[in-house]
Protein backbone atom coordinates (compact mmCIF):
# COMPACT_ATOMS: atom_id res chain seq x y z
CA UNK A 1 0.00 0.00 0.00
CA UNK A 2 1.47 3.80 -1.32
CA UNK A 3 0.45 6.23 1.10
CA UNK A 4 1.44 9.85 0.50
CA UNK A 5 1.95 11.73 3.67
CA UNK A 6 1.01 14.77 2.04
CA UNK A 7 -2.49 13.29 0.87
CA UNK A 8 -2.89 12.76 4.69
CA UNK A 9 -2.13 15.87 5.50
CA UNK A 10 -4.65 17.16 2.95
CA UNK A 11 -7.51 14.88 3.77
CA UNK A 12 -7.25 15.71 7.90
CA UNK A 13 -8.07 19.28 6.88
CA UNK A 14 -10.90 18.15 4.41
CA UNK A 15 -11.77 16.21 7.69
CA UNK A 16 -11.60 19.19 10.18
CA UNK A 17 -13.59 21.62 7.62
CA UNK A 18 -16.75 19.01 6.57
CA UNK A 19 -16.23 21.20 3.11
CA UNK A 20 -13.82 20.77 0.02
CA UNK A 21 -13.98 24.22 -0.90
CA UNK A 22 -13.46 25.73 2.27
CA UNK A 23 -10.09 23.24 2.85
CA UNK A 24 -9.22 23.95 -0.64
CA UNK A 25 -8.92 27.98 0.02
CA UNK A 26 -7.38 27.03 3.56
CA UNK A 27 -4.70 24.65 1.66
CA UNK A 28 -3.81 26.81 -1.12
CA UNK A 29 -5.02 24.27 -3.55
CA UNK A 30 -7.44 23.45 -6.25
CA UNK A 31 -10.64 21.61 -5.02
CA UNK A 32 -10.07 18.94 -7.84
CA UNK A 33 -6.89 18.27 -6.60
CA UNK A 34 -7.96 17.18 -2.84
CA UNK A 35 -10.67 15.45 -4.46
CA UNK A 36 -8.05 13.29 -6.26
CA UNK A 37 -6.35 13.05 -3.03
CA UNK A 38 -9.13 11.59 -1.42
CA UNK A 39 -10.30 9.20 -4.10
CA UNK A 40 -6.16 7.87 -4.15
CA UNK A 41 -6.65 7.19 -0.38
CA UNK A 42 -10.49 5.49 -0.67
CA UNK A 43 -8.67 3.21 -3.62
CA UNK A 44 -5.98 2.65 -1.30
CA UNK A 45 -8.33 1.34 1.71
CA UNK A 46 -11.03 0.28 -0.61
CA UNK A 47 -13.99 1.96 1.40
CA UNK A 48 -15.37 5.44 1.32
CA UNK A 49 -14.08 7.75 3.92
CA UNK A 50 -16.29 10.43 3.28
CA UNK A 51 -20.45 10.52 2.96
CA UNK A 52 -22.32 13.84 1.76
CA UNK A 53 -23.88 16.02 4.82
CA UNK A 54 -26.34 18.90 3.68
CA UNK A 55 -23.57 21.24 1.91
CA UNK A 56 -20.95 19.58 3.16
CA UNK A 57 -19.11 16.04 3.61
CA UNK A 58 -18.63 14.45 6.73
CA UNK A 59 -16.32 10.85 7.60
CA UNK A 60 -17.73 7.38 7.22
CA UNK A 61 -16.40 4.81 9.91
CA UNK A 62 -13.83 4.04 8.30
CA UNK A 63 -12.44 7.60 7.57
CA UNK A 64 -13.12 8.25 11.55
CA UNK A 65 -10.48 5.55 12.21
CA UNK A 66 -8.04 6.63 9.20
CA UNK A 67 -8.20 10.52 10.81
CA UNK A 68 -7.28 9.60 14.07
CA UNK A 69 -4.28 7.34 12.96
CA UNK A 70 -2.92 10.32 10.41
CA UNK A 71 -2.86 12.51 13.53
CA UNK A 72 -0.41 10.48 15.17
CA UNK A 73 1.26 9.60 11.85
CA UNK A 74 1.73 13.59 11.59
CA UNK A 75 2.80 13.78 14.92
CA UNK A 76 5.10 11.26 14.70
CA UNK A 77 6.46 12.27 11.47
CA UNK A 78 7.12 16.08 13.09
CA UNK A 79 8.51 14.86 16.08
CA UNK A 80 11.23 13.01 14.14
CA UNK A 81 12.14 15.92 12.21
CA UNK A 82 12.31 17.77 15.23
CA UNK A 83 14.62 15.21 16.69
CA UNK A 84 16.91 14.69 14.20
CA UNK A 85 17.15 18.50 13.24
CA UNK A 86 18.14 19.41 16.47
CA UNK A 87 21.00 17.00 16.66
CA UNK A 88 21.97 18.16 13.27
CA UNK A 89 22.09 21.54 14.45
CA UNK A 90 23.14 20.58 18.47
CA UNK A 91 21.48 23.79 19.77
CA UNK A 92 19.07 23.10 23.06
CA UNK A 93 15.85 22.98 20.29
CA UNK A 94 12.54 24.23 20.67
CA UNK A 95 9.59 23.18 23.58
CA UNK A 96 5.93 23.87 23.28
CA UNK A 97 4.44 24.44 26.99
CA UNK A 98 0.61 24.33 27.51
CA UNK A 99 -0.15 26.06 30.98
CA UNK A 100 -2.92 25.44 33.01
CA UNK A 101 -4.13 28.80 34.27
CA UNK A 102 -3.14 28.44 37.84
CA UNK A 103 1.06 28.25 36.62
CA UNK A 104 0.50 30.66 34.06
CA UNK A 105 0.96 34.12 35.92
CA UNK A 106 3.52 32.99 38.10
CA UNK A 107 5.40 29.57 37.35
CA UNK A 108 5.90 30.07 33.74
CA UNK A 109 7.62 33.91 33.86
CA UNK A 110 10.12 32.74 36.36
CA UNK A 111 10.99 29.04 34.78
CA UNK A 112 11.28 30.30 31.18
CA UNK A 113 13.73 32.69 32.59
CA UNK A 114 15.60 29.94 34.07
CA UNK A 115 15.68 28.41 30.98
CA UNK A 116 16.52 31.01 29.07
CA UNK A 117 19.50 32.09 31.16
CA UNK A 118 20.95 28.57 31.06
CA UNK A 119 20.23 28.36 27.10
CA UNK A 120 19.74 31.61 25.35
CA UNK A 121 18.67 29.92 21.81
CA UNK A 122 16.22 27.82 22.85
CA UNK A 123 12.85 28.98 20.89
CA UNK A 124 9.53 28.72 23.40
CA UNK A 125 5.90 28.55 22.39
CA UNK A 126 3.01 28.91 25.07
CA UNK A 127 -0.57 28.17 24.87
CA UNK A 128 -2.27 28.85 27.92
CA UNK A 129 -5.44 27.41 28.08
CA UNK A 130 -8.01 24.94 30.99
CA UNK A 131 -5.88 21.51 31.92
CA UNK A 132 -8.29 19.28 30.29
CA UNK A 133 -8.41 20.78 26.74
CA UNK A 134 -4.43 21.13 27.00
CA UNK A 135 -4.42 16.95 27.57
CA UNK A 136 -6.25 16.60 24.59
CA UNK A 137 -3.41 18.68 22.93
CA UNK A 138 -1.08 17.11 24.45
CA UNK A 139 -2.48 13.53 23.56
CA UNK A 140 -2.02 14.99 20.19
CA UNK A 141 1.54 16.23 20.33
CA UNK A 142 0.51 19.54 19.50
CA UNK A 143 2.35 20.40 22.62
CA UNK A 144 5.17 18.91 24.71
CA UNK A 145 4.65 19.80 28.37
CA UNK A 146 1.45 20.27 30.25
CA UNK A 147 2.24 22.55 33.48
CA UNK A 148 -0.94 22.55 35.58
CA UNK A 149 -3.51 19.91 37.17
CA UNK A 150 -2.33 16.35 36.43
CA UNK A 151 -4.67 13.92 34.86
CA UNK A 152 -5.36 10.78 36.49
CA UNK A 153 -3.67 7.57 35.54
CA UNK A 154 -3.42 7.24 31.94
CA UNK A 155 -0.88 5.25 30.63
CA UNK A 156 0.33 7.58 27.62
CA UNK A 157 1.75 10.13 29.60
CA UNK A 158 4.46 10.61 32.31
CA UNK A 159 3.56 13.01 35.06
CA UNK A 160 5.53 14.48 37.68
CA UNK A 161 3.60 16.05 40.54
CA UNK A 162 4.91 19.19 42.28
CA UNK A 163 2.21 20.29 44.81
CA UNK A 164 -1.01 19.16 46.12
CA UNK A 165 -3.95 21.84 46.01
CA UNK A 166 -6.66 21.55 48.57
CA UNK A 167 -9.66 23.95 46.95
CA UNK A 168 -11.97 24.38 49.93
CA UNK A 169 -15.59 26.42 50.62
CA UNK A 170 -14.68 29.90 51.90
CA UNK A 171 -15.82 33.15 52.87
CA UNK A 172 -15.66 36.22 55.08
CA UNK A 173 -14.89 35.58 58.74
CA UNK A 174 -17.94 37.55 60.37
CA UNK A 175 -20.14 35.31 57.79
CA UNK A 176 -23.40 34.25 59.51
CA UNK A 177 -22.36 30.30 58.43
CA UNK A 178 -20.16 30.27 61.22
CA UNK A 179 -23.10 30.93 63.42
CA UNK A 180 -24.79 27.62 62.68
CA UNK A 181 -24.60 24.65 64.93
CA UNK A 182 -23.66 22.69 62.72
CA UNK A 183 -22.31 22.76 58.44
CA UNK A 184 -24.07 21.05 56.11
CA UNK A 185 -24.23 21.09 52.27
CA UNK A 186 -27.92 21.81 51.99
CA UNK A 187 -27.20 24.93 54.71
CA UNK A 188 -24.46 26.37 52.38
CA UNK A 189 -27.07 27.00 49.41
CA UNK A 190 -29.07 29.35 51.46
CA UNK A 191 -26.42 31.88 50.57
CA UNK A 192 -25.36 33.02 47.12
CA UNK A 193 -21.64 32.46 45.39
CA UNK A 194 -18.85 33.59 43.79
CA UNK A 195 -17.52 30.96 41.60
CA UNK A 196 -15.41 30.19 38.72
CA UNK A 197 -16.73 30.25 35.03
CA UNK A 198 -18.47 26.65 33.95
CA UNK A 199 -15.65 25.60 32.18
CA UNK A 200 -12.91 25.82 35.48
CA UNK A 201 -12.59 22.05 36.03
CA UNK A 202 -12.68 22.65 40.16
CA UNK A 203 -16.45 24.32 39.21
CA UNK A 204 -17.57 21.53 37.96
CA UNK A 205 -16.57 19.31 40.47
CA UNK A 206 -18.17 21.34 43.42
CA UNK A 207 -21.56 21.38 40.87
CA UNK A 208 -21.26 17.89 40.68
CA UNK A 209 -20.92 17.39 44.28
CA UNK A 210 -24.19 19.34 45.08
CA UNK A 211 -25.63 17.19 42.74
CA UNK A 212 -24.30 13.58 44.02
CA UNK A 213 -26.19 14.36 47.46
CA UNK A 214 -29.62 15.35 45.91
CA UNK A 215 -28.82 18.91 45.86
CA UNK A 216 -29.44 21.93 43.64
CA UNK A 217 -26.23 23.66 42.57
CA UNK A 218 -25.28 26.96 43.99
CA UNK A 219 -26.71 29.64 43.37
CA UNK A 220 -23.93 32.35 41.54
CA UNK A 221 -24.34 35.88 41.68
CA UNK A 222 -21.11 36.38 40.21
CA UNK A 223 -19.03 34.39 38.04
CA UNK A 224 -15.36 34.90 36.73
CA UNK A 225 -13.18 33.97 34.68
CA UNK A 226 -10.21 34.70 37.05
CA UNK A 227 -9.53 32.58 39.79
CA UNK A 228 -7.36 35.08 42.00
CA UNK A 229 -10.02 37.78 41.65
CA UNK A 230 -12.52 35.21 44.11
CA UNK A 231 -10.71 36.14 47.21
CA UNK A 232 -11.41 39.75 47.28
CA UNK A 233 -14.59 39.17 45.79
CA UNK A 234 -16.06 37.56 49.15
CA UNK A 235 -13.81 39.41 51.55
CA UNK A 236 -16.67 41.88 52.91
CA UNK A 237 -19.60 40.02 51.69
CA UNK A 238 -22.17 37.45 52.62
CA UNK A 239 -21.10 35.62 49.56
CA UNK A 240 -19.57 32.13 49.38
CA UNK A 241 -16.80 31.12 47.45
CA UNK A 242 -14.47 27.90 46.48
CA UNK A 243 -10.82 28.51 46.31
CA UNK A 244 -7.29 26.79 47.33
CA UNK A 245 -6.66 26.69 50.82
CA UNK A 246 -3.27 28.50 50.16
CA UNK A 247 -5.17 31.89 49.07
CA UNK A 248 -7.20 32.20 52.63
CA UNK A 249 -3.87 33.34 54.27
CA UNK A 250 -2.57 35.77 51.67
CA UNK A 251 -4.00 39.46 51.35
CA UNK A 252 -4.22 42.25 54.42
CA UNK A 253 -5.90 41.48 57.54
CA UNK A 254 -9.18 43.49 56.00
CA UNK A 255 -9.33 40.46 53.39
CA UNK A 256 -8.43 37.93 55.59
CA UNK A 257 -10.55 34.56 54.71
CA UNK A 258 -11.70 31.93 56.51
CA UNK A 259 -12.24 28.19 55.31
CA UNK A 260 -15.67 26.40 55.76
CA UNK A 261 -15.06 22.93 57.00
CA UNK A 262 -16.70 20.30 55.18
CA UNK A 263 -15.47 16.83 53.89
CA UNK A 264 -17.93 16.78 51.09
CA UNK A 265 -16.96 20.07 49.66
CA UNK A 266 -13.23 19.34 50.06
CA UNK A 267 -11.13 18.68 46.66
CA UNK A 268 -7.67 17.32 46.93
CA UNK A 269 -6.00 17.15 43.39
CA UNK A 270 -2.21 17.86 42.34
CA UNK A 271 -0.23 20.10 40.16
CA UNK A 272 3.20 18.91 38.37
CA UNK A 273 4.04 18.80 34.95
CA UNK A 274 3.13 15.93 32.20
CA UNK A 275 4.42 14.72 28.95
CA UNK A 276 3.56 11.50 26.33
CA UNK A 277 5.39 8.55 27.57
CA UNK A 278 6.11 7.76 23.72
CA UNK A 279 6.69 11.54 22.74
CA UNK A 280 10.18 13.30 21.85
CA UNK A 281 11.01 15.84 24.23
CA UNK A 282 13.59 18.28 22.84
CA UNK A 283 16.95 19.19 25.22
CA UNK A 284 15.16 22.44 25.94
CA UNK A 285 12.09 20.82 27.46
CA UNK A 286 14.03 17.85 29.21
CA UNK A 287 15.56 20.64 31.12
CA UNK A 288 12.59 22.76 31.74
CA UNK A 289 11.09 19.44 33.19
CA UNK A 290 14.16 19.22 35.97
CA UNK A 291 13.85 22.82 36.76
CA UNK A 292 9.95 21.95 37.35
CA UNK A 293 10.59 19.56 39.53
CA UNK A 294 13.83 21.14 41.71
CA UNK A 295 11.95 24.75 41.77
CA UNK A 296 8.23 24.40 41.19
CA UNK A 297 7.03 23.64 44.30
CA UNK A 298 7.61 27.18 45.70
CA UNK A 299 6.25 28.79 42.35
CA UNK A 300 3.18 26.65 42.17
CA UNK A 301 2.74 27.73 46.03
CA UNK A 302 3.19 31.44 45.51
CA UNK A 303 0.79 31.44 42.31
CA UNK A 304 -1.94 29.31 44.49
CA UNK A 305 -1.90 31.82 47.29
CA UNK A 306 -2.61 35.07 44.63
């Protein structure tokens, strides 16, 4: 079987875009020449890959299965290139960092300058972005490193963890919560919240909690779409909020916060640094990974108190 690794590359974006047309202008080619490129693939497999969709094309089956293996063909194919050019060229090579956005403002400044001091030429791209749509990036090899929450067990990737984060209820000391005899989750929704946007992964864990136990989720009077503007959100208000535990400490005395004690709103999870067990890592990112795990513990700390 002749497979052209351009034709790949070609039908993934026919793939991506449903349209010929449209991946034709986005290609810089002719739409009769992708066509060609798909029919040489469909002879090749003998099946159809695509099936007509409205105005548009979408994959059969069996071009479902072919798109996912030319993905890691493609990444495969880069990451070799990348390998053997930077031998060729033995300079420290380039490293593509996803950050979560807990390390973004604070880990990532200080360790690229590490880096950077230690090799000057090495060439950095970030993408900063939640920790569960990095994964799927990194699953991908679109990036190298993922510095932020660390998935749980997969066997694809290699994580290092830094620091545990313990995200806990909290709000204003004088709040009338700490009044009550006793805590419960149905007491806490009397009150309203300040909470992250949906998509914040520790969000929709606490909604999910509320849920577990027969509960309505909180109700949010604000949300945001930064995490370290919670705490002084809630510091002179009757408003609840869900944040690490190493924020309530940080701040003047005026902003001071105080945790609400509960086991069932309580979320343990770590921070490190992952990467594809089967994926090239470049000399540049093989060092940033040691730095990670000899200095991140303080960064990660400092950035989780903000």
């Amino acid at each position: 079987m002749d497979i052209n690794l351009r034709d790949l590359k070609y039908f993934e974006t026919v793939a991506e875009l449903g349209h010929l047309g449209q991946a034709a202008d986005k290609l810089g080619r002719t739409q009769p020449a992708l066509t060609k490129c798909v029919q040489r693939l469909e002879e090749a497999f003998g099946s159809a890959l695509f099936e007509r969709k409205g105005r548009g094309i979408q994959l059969t089956p069996v071009g479902e299965v072919l798109l996912a293996r030319a993905r890691l063909l493609r990444s495969a194919t880069e990451e070799a290139l990348r390998e053997v050019g930077d031998f060729a060229r033995g300079n420290a090579g380039h490293v593509r960092i996803g950050s979560g956005p807990i390390a973004a403002d604070h880990v990532l400044p200080e360790i690229c300058n590490l880096l950077l001091a230690e090799a000057p030429g090495t060439t950095i791209d970030i993408t900063i972005a939640p920790s569960m749509a990095l994964r799927e990036r990194l699953r991908e090899g679109t990036i190298d490193l993922l510095i932020g929450l660390m998935p749980e067990q997969d066997d694809a990737f290699v994580t290092h963890s830094i620091v545990e984060d313990v995200v806990v209820v909290a709000t204003s000391p004088k709040h009338p919560v700490f009044d009550l005899p006793k805590v419960t989750m149905k007491a806490l929704l009397q009150w309203n919240w300040v909470l992250p946007v949906e998509s914040i992964p520790s969000r929709q864990w606490l909604d999910a909690v509320f849920q577990s136990h027969g509960l309505s989720k909180p109700t949010v009077q604000i949300n945001a779409n930064s995490i370290p503007l919670l705490p002084r959100l809630i510091a002179r208000t009757d408003l609840l909020s869900f944040l690490s535990r190493h924020s309530l400490g940080s701040g003047s005395r005026r902003n001071a916060l105080r945790e609400v004690p509960l086991k069932e709103t309580t979320l343990r999870r770590k921070l490190g640094v992952t990467y594809r067990k089967e994926g090239y890592l470049s000399p540049a990112a093989q060092r940033l990974v040691t730095l990670l795990r000899a200095r991140g513990e303080r960064l990660f700390t400092s950035a989780l108190a903000q």
